[in-house]
C-alpha atoms as a PDB file:
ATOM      1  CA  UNK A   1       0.000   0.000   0.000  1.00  0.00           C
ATOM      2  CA  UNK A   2       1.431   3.533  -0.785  1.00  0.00           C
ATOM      3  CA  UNK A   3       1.813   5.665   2.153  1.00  0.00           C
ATOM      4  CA  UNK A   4       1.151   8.788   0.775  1.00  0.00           C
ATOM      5  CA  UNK A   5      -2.323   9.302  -1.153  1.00  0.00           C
ATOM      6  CA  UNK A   6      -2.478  12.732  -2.249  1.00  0.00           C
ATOM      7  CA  UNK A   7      -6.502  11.775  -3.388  1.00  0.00           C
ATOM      8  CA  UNK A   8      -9.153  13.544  -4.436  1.00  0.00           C
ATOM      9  CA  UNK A   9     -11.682  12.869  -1.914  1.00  0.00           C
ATOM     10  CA  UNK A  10      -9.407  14.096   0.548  1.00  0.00           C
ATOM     11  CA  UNK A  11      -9.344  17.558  -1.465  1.00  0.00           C
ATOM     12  CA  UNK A  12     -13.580  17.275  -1.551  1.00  0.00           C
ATOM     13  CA  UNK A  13     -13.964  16.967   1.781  1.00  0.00           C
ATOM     14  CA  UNK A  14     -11.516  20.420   1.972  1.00  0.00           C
ATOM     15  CA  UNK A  15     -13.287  21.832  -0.358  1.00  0.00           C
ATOM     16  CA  UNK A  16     -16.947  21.252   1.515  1.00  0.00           C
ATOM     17  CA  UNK A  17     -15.059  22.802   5.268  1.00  0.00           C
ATOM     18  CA  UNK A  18     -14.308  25.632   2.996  1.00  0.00           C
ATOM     19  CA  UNK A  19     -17.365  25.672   1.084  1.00  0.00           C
ATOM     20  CA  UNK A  20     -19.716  25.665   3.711  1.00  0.00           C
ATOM     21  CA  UNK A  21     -18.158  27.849   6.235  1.00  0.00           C
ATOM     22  CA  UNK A  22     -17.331  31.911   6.353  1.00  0.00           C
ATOM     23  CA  UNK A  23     -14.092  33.449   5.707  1.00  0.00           C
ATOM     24  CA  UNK A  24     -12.922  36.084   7.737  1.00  0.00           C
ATOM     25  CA  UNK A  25      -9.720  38.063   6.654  1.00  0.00           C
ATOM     26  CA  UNK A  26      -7.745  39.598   9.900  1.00  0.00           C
ATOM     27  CA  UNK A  27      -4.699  39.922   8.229  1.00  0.00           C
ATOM     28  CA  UNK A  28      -4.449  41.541   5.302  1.00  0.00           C
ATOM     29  CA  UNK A  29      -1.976  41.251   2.760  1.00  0.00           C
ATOM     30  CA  UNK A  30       0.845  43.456   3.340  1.00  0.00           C
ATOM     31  CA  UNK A  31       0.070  43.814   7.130  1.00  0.00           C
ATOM     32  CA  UNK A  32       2.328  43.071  10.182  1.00  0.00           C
ATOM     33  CA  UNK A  33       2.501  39.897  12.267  1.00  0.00           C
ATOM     34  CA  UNK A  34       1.160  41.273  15.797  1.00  0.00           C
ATOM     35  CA  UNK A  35       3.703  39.037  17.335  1.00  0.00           C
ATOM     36  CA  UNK A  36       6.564  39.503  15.292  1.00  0.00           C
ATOM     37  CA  UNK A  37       6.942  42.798  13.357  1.00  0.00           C
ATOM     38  CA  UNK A  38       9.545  41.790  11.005  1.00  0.00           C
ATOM     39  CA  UNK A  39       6.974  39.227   9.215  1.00  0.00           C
ATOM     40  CA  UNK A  40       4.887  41.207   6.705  1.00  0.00           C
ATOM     41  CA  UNK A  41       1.649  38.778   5.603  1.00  0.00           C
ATOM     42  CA  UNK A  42       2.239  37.871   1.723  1.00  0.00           C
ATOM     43  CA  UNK A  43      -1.308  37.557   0.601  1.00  0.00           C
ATOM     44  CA  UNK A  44      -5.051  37.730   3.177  1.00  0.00           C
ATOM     45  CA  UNK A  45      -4.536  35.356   5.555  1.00  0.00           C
ATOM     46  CA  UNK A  46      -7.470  34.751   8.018  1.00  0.00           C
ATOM     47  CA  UNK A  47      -9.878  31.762   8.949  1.00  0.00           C
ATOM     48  CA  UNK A  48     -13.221  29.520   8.668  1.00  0.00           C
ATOM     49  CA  UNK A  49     -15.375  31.125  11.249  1.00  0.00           C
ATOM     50  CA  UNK A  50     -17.366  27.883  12.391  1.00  0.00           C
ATOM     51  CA  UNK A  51     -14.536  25.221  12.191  1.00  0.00           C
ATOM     52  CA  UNK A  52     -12.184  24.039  14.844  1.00  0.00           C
ATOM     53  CA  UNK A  53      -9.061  22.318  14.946  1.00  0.00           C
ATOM     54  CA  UNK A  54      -6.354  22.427  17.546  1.00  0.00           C
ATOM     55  CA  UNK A  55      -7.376  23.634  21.165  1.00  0.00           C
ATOM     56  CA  UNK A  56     -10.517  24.684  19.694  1.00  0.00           C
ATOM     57  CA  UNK A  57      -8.759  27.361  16.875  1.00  0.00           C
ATOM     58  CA  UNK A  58     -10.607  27.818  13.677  1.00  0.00           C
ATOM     59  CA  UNK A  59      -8.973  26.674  11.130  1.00  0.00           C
ATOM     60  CA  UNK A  60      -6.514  29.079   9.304  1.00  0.00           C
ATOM     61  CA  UNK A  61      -6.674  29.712   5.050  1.00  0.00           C
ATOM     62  CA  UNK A  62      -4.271  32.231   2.865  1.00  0.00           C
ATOM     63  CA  UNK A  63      -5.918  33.824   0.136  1.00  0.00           C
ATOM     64  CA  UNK A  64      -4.122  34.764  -2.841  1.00  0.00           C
ATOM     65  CA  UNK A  65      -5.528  36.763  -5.414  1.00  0.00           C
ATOM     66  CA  UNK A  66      -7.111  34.303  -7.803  1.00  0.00           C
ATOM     67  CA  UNK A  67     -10.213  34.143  -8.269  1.00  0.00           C
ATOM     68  CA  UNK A  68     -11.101  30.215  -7.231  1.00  0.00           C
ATOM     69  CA  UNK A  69     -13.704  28.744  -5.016  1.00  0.00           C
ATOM     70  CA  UNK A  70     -11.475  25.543  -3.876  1.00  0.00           C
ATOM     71  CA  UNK A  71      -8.641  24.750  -2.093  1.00  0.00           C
ATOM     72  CA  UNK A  72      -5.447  24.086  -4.178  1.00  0.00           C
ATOM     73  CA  UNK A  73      -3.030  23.875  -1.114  1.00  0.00           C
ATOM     74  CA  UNK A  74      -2.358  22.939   2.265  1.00  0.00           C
ATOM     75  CA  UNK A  75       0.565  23.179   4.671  1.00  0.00           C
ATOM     76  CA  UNK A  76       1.314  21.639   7.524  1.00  0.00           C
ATOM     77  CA  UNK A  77       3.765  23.548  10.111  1.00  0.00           C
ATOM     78  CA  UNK A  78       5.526  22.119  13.022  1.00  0.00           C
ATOM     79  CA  UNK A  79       6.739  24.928  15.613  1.00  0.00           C
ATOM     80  CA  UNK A  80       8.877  24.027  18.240  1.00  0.00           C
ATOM     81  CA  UNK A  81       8.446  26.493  20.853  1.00  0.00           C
ATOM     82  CA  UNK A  82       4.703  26.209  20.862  1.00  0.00           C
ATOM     83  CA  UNK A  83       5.037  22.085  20.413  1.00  0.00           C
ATOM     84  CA  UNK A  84       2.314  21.925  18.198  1.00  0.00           C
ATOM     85  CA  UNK A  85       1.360  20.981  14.199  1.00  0.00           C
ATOM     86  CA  UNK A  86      -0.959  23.082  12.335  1.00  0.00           C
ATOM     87  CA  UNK A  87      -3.047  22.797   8.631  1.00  0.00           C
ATOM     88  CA  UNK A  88      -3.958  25.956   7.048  1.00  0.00           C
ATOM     89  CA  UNK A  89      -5.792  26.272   3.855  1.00  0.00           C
ATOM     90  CA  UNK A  90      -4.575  27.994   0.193  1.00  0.00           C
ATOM     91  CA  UNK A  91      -7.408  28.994  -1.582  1.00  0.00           C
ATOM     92  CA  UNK A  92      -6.937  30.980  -5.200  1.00  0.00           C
ATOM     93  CA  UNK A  93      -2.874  31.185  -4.639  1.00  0.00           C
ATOM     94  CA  UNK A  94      -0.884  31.154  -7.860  1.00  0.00           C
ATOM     95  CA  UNK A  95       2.558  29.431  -7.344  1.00  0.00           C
ATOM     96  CA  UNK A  96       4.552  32.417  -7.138  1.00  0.00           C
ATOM     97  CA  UNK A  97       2.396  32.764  -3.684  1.00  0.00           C
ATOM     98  CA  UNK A  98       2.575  29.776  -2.659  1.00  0.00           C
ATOM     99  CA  UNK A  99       6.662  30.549  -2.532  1.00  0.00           C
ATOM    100  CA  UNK A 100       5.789  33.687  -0.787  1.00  0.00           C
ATOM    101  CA  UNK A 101       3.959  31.878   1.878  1.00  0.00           C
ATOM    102  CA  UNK A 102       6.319  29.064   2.198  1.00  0.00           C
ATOM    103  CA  UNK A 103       9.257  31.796   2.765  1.00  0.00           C
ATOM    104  CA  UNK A 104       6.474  33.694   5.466  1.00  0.00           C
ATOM    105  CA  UNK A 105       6.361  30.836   7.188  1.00  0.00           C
ATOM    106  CA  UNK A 106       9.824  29.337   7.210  1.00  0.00           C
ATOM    107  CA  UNK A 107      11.637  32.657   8.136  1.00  0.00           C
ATOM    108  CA  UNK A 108      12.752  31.244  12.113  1.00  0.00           C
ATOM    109  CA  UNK A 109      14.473  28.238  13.092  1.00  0.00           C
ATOM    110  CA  UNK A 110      11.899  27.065  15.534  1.00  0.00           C
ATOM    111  CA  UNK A 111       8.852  26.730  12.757  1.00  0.00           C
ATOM    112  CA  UNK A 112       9.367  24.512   9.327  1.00  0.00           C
ATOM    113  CA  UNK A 113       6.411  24.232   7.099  1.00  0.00           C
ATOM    114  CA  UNK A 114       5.939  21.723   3.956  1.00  0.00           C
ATOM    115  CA  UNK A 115       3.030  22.415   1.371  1.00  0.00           C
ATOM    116  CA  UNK A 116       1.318  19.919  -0.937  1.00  0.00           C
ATOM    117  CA  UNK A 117      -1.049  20.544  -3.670  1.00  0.00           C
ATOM    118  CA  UNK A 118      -3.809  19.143  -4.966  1.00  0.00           C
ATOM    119  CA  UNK A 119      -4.057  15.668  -5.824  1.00  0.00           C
ATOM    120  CA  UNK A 120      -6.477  14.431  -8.653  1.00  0.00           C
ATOM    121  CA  UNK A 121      -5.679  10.592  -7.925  1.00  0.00           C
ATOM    122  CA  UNK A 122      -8.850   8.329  -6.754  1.00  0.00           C
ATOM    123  CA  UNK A 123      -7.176   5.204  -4.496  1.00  0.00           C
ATOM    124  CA  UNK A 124      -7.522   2.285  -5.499  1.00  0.00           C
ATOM    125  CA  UNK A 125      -9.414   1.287  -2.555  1.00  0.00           C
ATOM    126  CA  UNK A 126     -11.918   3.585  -3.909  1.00  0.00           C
ATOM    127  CA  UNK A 127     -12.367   1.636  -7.194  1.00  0.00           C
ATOM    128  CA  UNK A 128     -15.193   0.304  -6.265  1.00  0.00           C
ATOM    129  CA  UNK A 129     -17.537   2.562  -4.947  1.00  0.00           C
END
């Protein structure tokens, strides 16, 4: 068995959270981290107002400036000095911001982030369905 299915009913099911929930933009693109001043926000970033993920935080999403109504990204970030993993949503980034967020968010040594894209593959286990 593969370990890594990049499938498309993985994407769906992203696709519905986003679908169906409300996204509110808090950070703008161009605005400053509140945290850390030196980080400058490459494109909206924000969240889904009625979902939830770790300790009860909704879940986050960058929006770029295409116009799309799906998600064609994720990325998963592991911070050390928090000691937690995070998702967060890329809805209507083109690839040059997808770089831009992947720099945003790999600028310390204490946070690393990977991204993946959308996968288009149905698993075989799926087949038959």
């Amino acid at each position: 068995m593969n370990m890594f299915e990049n499938n498309a009913f993985f994407w769906q099911k992203l696709d519905t959270l986003f679908f169906s929930s409300k996204v509110v933009i808090d950070h703008p693109k161009d605005s400053y981290h509140k945290k850390y001043a030196n980080l400058v926000y490459p494109v909206d970033y924000g969240y889904l107002s009625d979902t939830s993920v770790e300790e009860e935080k909704p879940m986050a999403i960058f929006k770029g400036s295409l116009a799309s109504n799906f998600v064609s990204s994720i990325v998963v970030t592991a911070d050390i000095l928090t000691k937690d993993c995070s998702v967060k949503l890329l809805v209507g980034c083109t690839p040059e911001e997808e770089q831009d967020i992947l720099f945003f968010l790999n600028q310390t040594e204490f946070q690393k982030t990977i991204l993946m894209r959308r996968g288009k593959e149905v698993p075989d286990w799926a087949q038959n369905d």
